[in-house]
Protein backbone atom coordinates (compact mmCIF):
# COMPACT_ATOMS: atom_id res chain seq x y z
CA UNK A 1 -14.42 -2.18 13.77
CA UNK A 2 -11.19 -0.83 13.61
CA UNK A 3 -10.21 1.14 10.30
CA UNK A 4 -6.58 0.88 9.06
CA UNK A 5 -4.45 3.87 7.73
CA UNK A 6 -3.17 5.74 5.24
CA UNK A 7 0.41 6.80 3.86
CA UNK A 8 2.90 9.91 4.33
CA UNK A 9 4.63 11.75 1.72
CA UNK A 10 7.22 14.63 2.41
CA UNK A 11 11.16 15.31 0.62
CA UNK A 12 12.93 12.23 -0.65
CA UNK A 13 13.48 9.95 2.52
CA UNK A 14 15.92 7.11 3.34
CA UNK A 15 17.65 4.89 1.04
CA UNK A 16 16.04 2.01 0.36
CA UNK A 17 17.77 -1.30 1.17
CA UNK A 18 19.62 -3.11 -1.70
CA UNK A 19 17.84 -5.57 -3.79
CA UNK A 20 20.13 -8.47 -2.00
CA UNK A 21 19.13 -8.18 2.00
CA UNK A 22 22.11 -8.60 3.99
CA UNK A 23 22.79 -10.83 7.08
CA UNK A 24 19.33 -12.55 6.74
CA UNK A 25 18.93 -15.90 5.43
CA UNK A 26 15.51 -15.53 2.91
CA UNK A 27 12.13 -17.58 4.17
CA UNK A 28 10.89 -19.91 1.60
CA UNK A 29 7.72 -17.94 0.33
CA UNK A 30 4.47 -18.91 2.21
CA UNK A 31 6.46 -20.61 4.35
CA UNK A 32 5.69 -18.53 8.24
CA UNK A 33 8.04 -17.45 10.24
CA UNK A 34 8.72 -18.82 13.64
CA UNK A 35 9.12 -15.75 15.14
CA UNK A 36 6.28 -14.12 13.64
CA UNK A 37 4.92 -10.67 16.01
CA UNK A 38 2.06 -10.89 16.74
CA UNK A 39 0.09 -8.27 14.17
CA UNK A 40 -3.11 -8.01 16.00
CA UNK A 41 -1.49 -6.44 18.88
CA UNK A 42 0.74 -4.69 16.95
CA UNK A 43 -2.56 -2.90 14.98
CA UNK A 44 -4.04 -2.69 18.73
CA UNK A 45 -1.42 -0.80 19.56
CA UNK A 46 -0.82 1.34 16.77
CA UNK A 47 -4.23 2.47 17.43
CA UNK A 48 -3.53 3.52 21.26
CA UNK A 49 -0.50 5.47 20.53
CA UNK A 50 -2.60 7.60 18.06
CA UNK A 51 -4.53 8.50 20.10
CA UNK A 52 -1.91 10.23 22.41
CA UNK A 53 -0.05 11.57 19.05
CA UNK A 54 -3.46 13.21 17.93
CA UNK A 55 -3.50 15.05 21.89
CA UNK A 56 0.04 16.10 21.10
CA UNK A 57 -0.04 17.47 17.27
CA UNK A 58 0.88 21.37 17.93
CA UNK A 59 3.76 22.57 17.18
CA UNK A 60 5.06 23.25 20.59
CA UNK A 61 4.71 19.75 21.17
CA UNK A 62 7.82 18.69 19.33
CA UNK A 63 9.35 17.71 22.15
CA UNK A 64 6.99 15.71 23.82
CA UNK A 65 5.96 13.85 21.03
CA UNK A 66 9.56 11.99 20.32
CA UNK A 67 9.84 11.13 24.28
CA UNK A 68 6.56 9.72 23.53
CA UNK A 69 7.64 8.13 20.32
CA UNK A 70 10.89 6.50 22.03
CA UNK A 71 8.93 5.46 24.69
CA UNK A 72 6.11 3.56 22.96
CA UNK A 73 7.79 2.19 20.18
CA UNK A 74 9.62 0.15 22.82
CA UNK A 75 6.31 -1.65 23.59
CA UNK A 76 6.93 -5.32 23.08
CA UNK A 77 4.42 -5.62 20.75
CA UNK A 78 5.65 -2.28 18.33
CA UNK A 79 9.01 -3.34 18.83
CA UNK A 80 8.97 -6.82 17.21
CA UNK A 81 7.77 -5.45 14.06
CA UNK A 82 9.74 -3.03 13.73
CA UNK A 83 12.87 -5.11 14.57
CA UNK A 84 12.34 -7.35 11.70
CA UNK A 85 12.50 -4.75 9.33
CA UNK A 86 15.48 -4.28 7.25
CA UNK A 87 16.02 -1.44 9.11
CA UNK A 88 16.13 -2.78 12.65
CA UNK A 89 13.82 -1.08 14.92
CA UNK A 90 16.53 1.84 15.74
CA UNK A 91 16.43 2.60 11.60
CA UNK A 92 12.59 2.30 11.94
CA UNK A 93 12.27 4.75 14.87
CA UNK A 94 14.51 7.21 13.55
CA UNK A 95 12.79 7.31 9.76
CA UNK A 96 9.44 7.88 11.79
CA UNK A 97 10.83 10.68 13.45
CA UNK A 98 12.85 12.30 10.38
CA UNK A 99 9.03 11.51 8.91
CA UNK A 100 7.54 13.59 11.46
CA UNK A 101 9.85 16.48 11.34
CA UNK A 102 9.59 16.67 7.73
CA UNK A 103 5.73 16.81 7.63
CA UNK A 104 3.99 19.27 6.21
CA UNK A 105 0.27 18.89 4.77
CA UNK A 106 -0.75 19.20 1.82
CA UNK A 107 -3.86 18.43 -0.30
CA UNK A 108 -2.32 15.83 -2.33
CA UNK A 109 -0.56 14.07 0.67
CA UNK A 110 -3.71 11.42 2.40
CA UNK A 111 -1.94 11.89 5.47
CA UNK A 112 -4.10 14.97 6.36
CA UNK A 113 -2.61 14.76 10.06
CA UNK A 114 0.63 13.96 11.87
CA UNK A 115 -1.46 11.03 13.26
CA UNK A 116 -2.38 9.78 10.45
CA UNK A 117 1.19 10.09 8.94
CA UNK A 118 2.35 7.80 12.16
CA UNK A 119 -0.28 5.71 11.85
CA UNK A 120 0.38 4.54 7.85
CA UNK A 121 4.37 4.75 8.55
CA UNK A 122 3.73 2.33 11.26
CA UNK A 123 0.94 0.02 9.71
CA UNK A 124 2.97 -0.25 6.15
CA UNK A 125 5.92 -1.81 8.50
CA UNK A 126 3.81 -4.93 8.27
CA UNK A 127 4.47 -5.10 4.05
CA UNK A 128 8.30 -3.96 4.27
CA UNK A 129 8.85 -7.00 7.46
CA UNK A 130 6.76 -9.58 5.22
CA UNK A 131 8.91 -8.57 2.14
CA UNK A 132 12.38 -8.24 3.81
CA UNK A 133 13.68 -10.33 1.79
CA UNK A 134 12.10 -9.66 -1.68
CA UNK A 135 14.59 -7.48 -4.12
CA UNK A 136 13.21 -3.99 -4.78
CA UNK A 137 12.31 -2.42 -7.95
CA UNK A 138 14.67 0.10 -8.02
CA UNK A 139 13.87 2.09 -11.45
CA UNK A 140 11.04 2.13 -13.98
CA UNK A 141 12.97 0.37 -16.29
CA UNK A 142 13.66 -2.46 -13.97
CA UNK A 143 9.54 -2.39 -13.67
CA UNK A 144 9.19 -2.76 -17.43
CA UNK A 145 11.80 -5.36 -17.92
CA UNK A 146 10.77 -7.52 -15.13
CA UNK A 147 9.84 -11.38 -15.95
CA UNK A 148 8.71 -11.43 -12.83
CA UNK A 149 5.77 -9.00 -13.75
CA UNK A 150 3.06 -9.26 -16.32
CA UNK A 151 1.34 -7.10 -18.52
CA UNK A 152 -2.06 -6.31 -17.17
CA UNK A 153 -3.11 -4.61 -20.64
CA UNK A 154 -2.28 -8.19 -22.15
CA UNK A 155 -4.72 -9.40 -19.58
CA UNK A 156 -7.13 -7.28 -20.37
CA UNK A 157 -8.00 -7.62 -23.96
CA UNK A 158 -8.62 -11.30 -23.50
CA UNK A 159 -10.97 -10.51 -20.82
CA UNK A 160 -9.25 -12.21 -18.04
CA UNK A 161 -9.23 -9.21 -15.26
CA UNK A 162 -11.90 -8.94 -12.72
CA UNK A 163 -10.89 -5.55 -12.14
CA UNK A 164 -10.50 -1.84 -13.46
CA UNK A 165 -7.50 0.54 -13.79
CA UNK A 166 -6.40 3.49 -15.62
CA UNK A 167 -3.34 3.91 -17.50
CA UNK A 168 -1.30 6.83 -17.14
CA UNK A 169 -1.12 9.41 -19.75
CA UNK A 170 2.11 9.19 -21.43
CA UNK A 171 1.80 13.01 -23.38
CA UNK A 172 0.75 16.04 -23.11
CA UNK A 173 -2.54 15.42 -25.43
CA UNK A 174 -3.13 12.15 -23.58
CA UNK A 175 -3.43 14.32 -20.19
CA UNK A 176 -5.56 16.80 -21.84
CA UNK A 177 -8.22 14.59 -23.14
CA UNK A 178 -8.23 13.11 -19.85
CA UNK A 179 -9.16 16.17 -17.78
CA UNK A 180 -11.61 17.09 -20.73
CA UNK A 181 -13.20 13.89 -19.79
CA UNK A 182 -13.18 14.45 -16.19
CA UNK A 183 -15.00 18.07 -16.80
CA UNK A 184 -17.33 16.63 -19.19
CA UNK A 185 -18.29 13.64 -16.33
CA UNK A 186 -16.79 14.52 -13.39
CA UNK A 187 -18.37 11.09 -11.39
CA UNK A 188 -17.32 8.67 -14.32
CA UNK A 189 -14.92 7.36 -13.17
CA UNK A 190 -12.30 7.21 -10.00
CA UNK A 191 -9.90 10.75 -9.92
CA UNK A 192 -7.09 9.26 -9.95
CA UNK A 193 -4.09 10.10 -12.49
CA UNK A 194 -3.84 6.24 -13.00
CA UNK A 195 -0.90 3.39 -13.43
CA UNK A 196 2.03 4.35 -14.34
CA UNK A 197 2.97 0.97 -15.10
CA UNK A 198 0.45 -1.44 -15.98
CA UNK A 199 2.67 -4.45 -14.46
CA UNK A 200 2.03 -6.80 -11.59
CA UNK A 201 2.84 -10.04 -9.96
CA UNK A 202 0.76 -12.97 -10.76
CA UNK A 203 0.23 -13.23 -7.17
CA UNK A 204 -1.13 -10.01 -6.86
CA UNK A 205 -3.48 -10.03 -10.38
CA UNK A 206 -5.08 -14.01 -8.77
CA UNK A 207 -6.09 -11.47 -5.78
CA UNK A 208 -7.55 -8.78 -7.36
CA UNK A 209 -9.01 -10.93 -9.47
CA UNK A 210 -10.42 -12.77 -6.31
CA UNK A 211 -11.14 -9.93 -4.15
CA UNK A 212 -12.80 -7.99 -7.85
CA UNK A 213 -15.69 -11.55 -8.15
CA UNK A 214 -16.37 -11.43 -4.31
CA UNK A 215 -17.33 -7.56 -4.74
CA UNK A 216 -19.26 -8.26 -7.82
CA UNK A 217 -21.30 -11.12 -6.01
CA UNK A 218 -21.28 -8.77 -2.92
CA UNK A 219 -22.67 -5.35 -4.58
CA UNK A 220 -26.03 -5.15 -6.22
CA UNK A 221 -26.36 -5.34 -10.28
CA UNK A 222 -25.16 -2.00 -11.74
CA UNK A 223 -22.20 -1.40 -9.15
CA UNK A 224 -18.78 -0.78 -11.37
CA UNK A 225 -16.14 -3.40 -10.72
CA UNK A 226 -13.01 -2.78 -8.42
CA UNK A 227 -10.79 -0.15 -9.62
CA UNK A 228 -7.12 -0.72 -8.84
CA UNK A 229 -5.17 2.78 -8.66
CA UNK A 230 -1.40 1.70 -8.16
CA UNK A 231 0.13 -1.16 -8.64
CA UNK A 232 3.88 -1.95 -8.60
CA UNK A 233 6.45 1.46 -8.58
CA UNK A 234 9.93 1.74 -8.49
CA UNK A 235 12.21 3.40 -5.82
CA UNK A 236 12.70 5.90 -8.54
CA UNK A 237 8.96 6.26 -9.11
CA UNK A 238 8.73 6.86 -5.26
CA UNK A 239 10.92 9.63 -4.87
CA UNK A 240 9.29 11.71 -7.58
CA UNK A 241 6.05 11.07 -5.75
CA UNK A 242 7.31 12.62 -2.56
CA UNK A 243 8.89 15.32 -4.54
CA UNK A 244 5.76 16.05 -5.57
CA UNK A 245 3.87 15.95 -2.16
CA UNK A 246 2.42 12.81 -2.32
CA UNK A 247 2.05 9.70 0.16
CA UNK A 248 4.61 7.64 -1.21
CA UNK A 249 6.70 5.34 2.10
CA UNK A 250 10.23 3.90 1.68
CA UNK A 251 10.99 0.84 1.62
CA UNK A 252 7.87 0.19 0.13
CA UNK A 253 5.50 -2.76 -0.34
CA UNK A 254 4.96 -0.81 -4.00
CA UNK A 255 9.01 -1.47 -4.77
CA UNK A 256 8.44 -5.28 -4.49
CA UNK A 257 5.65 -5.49 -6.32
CA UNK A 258 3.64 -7.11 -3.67
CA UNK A 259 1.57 -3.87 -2.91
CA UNK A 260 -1.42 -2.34 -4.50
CA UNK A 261 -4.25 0.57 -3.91
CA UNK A 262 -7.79 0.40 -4.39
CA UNK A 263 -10.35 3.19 -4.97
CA UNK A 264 -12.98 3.20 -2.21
CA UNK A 265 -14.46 6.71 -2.08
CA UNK A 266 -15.92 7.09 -5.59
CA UNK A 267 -18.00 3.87 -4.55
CA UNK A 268 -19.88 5.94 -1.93
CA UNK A 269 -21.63 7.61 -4.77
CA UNK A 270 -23.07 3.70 -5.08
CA UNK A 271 -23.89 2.70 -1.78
CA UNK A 272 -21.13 0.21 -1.44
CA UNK A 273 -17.86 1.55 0.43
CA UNK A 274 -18.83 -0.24 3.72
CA UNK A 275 -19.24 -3.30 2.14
CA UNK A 276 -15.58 -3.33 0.25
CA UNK A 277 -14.26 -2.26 3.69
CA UNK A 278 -15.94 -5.11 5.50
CA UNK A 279 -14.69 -7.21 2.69
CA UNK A 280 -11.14 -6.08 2.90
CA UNK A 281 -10.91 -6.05 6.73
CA UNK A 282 -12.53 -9.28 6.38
CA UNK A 283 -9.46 -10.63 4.29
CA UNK A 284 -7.08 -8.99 6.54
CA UNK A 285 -8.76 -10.93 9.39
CA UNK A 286 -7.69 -13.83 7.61
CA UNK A 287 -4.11 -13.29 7.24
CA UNK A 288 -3.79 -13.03 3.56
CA UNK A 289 -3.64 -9.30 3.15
CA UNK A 290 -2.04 -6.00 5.05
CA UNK A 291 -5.09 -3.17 4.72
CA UNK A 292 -4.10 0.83 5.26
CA UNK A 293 -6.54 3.51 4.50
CA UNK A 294 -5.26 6.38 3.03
CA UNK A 295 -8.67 8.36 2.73
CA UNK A 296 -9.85 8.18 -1.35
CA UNK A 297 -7.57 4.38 -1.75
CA UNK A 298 -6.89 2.12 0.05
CA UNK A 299 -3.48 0.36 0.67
CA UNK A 300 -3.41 -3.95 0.69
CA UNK A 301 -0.31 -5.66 0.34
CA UNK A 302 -0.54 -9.55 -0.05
CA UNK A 303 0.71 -11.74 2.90
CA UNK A 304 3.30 -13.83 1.96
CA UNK A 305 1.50 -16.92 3.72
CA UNK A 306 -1.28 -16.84 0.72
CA UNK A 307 1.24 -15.96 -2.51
CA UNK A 308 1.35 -20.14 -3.07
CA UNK A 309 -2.04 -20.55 -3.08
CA UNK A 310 -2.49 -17.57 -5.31
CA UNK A 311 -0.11 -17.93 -7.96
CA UNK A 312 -1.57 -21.79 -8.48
CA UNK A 313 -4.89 -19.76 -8.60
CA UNK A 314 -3.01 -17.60 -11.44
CA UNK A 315 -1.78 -20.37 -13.31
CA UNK A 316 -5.43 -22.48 -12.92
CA UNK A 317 -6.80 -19.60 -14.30
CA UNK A 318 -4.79 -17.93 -17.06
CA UNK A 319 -4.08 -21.70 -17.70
CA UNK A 320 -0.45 -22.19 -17.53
């Protein structure tokens, strides 16, 4: 079984593409493209090129590694990803490599490696070709004033979420009673500083609401539900995250609100990690989501083929 990847964080990057795509004509949503790549091979050989980026990770290696770089990315099956980027697979190559030469580890980046930075860069090209089209969130107040998002906490207190989350501590006091908490029961919950905005895409809540019962039937009686750990950021909110040394990619899956992580290692301490990975992978498999581990979360971002399905799921369910 193949395990997907994670996602690099370093200075602020390049600018992400306006909310209005130019020179493309949009794809109906669900609706497949003709000229779709091929994303099995492209994961096959994501995987192949790490492994000569991982013999190649010194520092005197600088060199090497970008004639390595230019010469696999223009493997068919890298190349036709990244060419339907909003980039173009010359603006994809050269944002890996800025990536690269920027990199610097850190404990609160989950790219613990240079491979493992190339290896999310080039797996979360799969979200940002899906959602070329899709206008970015390009502030937090865009995020909050969005029709297109709703209010998970709304959600919540009528009991129609299958899943967990945190909410971000707005204050000073709100932080401190949170790592009192985390002292006082350090396994309670997920470490995670939480959601920053509490907003998401119908799409997105019908599959976390999906993927949240399948775990529940899947895990034995005790196990806590999913725990979501990020949902829909801004540009804005991005670039603060890399300031800060975090894995945060641009153009992001996050930005269109497609994108979301999920806390997998706290579930060791139950038992069940493998079987949300098999589950995940096993969804992936299927063409509805994008999966990249990034070590403590993991990264899905919803396939635009299944966002029909799911937002009649939505509306079935929260019936509207």
């Amino acid at each position: 079984m193949r395990v997907p990847s994670r996602s690099p964080g370093s200075q602020p990057g390049p600018r992400v593409p306006p909310a209005t795509p130019a020179r493309r004509l949009p794809t109906p949503p669900g609706r497949p493209r003709a000229d779709a790549p091929d994303l099995a091979a492209y994961r096959a050989a994501v995987a192949d090129l790490l492994v000569e980026v991982g013999a190649l990770a010194d520092a005197p290696s600088t060199a090497a590694r970008q004639v390595l770089i230019d010469d696999r990315l223009r493997e068919p099956a890298l190349a036709a990803v990244l060419d339907a980027t909003p980039q173009g697979f010359l603006g994809a190559r050269e944002t890996l490599l800025l990536e690269m030469a920027r990199y610097q580890p850190n404990e609160r980046s989950s790219a613990r490696d240079l491979a493992a930075l190339v290896r999310i860069y080039l797996l979360s090209r799969i979200d940002v070709m899906w959602w070329r089209d899709a206008p970015s969130f390009l502030t937090d107040t865009q995020v909050e004033a969005s029709a297109d998002l709703v209010d998970l906490e709304w959600l919540r207190r009528r009991d129609l979420l299958s899943f967990r989350y945190r909410q971000q501590p707005a204050s000073v006091l709100g932080r401190g009673v949170q790592a009192v908490r985390r002292r006082l029961r350090p396994d309670a919950s997920p470490r995670t500083a939480g959601l920053l905005a509490r907003r998401a895409r119908r799409e997105v809540v019908a599959l976390l609401n999906d993927l949240g019962r399948e775990f529940a039937r899947a895990t034995p009686s005790g196990t806590p539900p999913l725990w979501v750990t990020s949902l829909t950021r801004s540009a804005e909110h991005q670039y603060r995250l890399r300031r800060l040394g975090y894995s945060a990619m641009l153009p992001s899956g996050h930005c269109s609100g497609y994108a979301v992580d999920v806390e997998m290692a706290w579930f060791d301490r139950f038992g069940v990690r493998e079987a949300l990975a098999e589950m995940l992978l096993a969804r992936q498999e299927a063409g509805e989501i994008n999966v990249i581990d990034e070590g403590q979360a993991w990264h899905l971002c919803l396939a635009p083929a299944a966002r029909r399905r799911l937002r009649r799921a939505y509306e079935a369910e929260m019936g509207v």
